[in-house]
Protein backbone atom coordinates (compact mmCIF):
# COMPACT_ATOMS: atom_id res chain seq x y z
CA UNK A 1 -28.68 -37.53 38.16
CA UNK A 2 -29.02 -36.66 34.33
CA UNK A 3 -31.77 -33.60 33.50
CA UNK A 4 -33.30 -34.20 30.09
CA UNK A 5 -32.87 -32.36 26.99
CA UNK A 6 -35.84 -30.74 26.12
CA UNK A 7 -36.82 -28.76 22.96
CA UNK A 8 -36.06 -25.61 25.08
CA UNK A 9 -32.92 -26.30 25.91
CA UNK A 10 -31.53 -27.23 21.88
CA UNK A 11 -33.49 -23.62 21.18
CA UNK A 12 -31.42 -22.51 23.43
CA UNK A 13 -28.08 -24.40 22.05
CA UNK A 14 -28.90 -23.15 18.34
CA UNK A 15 -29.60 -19.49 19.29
CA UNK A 16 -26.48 -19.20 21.35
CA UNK A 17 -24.52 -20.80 18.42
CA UNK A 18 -26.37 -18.47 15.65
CA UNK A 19 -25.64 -15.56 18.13
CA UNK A 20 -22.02 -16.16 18.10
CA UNK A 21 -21.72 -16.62 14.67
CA UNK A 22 -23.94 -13.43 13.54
CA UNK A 23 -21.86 -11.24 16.29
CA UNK A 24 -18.59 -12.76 14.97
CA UNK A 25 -19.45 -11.16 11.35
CA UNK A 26 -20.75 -7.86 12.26
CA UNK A 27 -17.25 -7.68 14.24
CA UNK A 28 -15.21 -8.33 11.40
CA UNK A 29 -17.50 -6.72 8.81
CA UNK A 30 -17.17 -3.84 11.39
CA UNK A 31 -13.19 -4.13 11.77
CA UNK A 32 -12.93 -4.45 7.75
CA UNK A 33 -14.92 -0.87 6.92
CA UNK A 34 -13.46 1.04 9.46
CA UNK A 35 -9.28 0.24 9.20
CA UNK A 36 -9.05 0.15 5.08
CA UNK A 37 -10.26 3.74 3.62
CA UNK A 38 -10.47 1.83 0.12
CA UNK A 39 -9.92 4.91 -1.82
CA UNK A 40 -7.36 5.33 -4.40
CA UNK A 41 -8.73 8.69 -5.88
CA UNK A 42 -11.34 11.16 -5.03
CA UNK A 43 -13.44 11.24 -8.05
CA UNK A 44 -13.12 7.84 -10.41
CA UNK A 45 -15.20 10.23 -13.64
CA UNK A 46 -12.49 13.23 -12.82
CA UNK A 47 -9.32 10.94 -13.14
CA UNK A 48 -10.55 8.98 -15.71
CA UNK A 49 -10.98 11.94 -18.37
CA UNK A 50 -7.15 12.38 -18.60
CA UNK A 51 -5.82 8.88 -18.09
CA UNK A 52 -5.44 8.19 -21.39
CA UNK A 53 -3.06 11.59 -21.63
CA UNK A 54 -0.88 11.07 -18.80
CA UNK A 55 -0.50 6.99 -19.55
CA UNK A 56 0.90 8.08 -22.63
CA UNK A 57 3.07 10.71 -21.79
CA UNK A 58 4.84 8.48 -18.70
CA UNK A 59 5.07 5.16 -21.15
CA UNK A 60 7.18 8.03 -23.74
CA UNK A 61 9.56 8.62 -20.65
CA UNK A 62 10.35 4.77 -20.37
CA UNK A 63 11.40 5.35 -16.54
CA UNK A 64 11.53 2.04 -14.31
CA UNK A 65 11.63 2.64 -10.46
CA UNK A 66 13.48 -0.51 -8.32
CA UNK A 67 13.14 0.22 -4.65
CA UNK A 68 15.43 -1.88 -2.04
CA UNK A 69 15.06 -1.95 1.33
CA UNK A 70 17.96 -2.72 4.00
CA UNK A 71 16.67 -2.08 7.31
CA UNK A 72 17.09 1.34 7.70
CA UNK A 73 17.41 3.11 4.31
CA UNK A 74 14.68 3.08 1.47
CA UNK A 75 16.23 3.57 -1.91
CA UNK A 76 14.73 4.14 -5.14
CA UNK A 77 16.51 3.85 -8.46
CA UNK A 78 14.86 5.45 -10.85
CA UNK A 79 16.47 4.63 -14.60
CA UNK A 80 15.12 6.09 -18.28
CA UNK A 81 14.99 3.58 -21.21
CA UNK A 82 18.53 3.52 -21.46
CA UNK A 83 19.18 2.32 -18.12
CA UNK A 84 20.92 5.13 -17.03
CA UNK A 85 19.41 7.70 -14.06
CA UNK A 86 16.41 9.20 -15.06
CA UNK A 87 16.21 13.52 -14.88
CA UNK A 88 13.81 13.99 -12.33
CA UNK A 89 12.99 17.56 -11.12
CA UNK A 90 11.59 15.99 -8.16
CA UNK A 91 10.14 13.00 -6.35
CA UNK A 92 7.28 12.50 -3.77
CA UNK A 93 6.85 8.96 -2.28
CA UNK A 94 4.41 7.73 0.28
CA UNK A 95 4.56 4.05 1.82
CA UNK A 96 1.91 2.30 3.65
CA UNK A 97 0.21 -1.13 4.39
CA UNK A 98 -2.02 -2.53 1.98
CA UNK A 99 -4.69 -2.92 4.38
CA UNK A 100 -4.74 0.19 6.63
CA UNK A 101 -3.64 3.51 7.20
CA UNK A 102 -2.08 3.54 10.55
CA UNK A 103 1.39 3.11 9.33
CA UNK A 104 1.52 5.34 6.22
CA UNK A 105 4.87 7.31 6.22
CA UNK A 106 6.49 10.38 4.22
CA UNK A 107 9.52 10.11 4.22
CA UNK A 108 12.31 13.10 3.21
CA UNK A 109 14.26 11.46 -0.14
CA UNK A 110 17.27 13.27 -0.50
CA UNK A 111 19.43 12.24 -4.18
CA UNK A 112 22.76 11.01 -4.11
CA UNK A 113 24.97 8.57 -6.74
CA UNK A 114 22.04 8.30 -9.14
CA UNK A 115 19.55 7.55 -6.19
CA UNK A 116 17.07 8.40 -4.10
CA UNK A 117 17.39 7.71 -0.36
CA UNK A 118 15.32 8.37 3.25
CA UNK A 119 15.94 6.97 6.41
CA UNK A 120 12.91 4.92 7.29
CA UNK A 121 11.85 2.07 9.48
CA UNK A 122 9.45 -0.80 8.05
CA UNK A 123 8.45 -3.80 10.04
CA UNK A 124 7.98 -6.93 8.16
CA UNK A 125 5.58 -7.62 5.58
CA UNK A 126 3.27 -6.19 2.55
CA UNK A 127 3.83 -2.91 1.61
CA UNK A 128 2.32 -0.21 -1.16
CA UNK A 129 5.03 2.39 -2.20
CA UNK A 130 3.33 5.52 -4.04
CA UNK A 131 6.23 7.40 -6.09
CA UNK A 132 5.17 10.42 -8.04
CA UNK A 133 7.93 12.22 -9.97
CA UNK A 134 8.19 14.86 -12.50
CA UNK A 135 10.60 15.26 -15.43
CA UNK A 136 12.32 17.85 -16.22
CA UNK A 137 9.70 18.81 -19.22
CA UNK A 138 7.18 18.43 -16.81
CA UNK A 139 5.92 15.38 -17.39
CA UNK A 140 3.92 13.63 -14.56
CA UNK A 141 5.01 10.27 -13.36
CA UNK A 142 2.84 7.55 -11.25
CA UNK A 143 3.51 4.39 -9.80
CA UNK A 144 2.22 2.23 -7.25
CA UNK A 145 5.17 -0.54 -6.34
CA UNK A 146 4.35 -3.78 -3.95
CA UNK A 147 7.19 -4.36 -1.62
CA UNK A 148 7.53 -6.75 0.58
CA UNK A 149 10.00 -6.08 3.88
CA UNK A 150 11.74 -9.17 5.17
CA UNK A 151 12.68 -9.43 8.93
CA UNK A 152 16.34 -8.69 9.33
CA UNK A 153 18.18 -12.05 10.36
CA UNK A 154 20.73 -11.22 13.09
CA UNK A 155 24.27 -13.37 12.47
């Protein structure tokens, strides 16, 4: 015994659908706003009246920063134009995911045979390295690295 499909019932169907859908977006719309902050500075007009200053300034210092990762140890290399270590009066470094905060670390960089090194612990993946150093004249320098953290292959 079949029951027939009446106008009620496809209503029915295509709210149910539509109701899925619609509860589906305001999930992830939901999930998006509340686990990426989105910020990279506190006030865009405040940072942008000396950007032009302290560009400058950190291009004249020609440092490069190479991080490596092996596991357990985060290095950075920081090198001047010359290639050689750079004189830095002291480093600050924060790492985190791209898309959240729940992971964001400090870690303690201690300097030793031209590098800096912590003890850290990074799962696999994306992540956003934020090194801020100063020179020895005082100079300010910024950079935001992309790393990306392969799994460690056991042999």
């Amino acid at each position: 015994m079949t029951r027939e499909l009446t106008g009620r019932h496809v209503l029915a169907i295509v709210l149910c659908a539509f109701g899925v859908i619609v509860g589906v977006n305001l999930l992830m719309a939901f999930k998006a706003v509340s686990t990426f902050p989105g910020l990279e500075t506190a006030n865009s007009y405040v940072a942008s009246q000396k950007f032009d200053v302290e560009r400058a300034a950190q291009q004249a210092l020609g440092w490069t920063v190479t991080p490596q990762y092996d596991g357990a140890e985060l290095t950075l290399m920081i090198r001047d134009q010359h290639g050689n270590p750079a004189r830095v009066r002291s480093l600050d470094a924060s790492i985190g995911r791209p898309t959240h905060v729940r992971d964001d670390q400090t870690p303690q960089f201690s300097y030793e045979n031209g590098m800096f090194r912590a003890p850290v612990a990074l799962a696999p993946g994306n992540w956003i390295i934020h090194v801020t150093a100063e020179a020895w004249d005082g100079t300010q320098f910024r950079q935001r690295i992309d790393h990306f953290s392969g799994s460690r292959v056991k042999g």
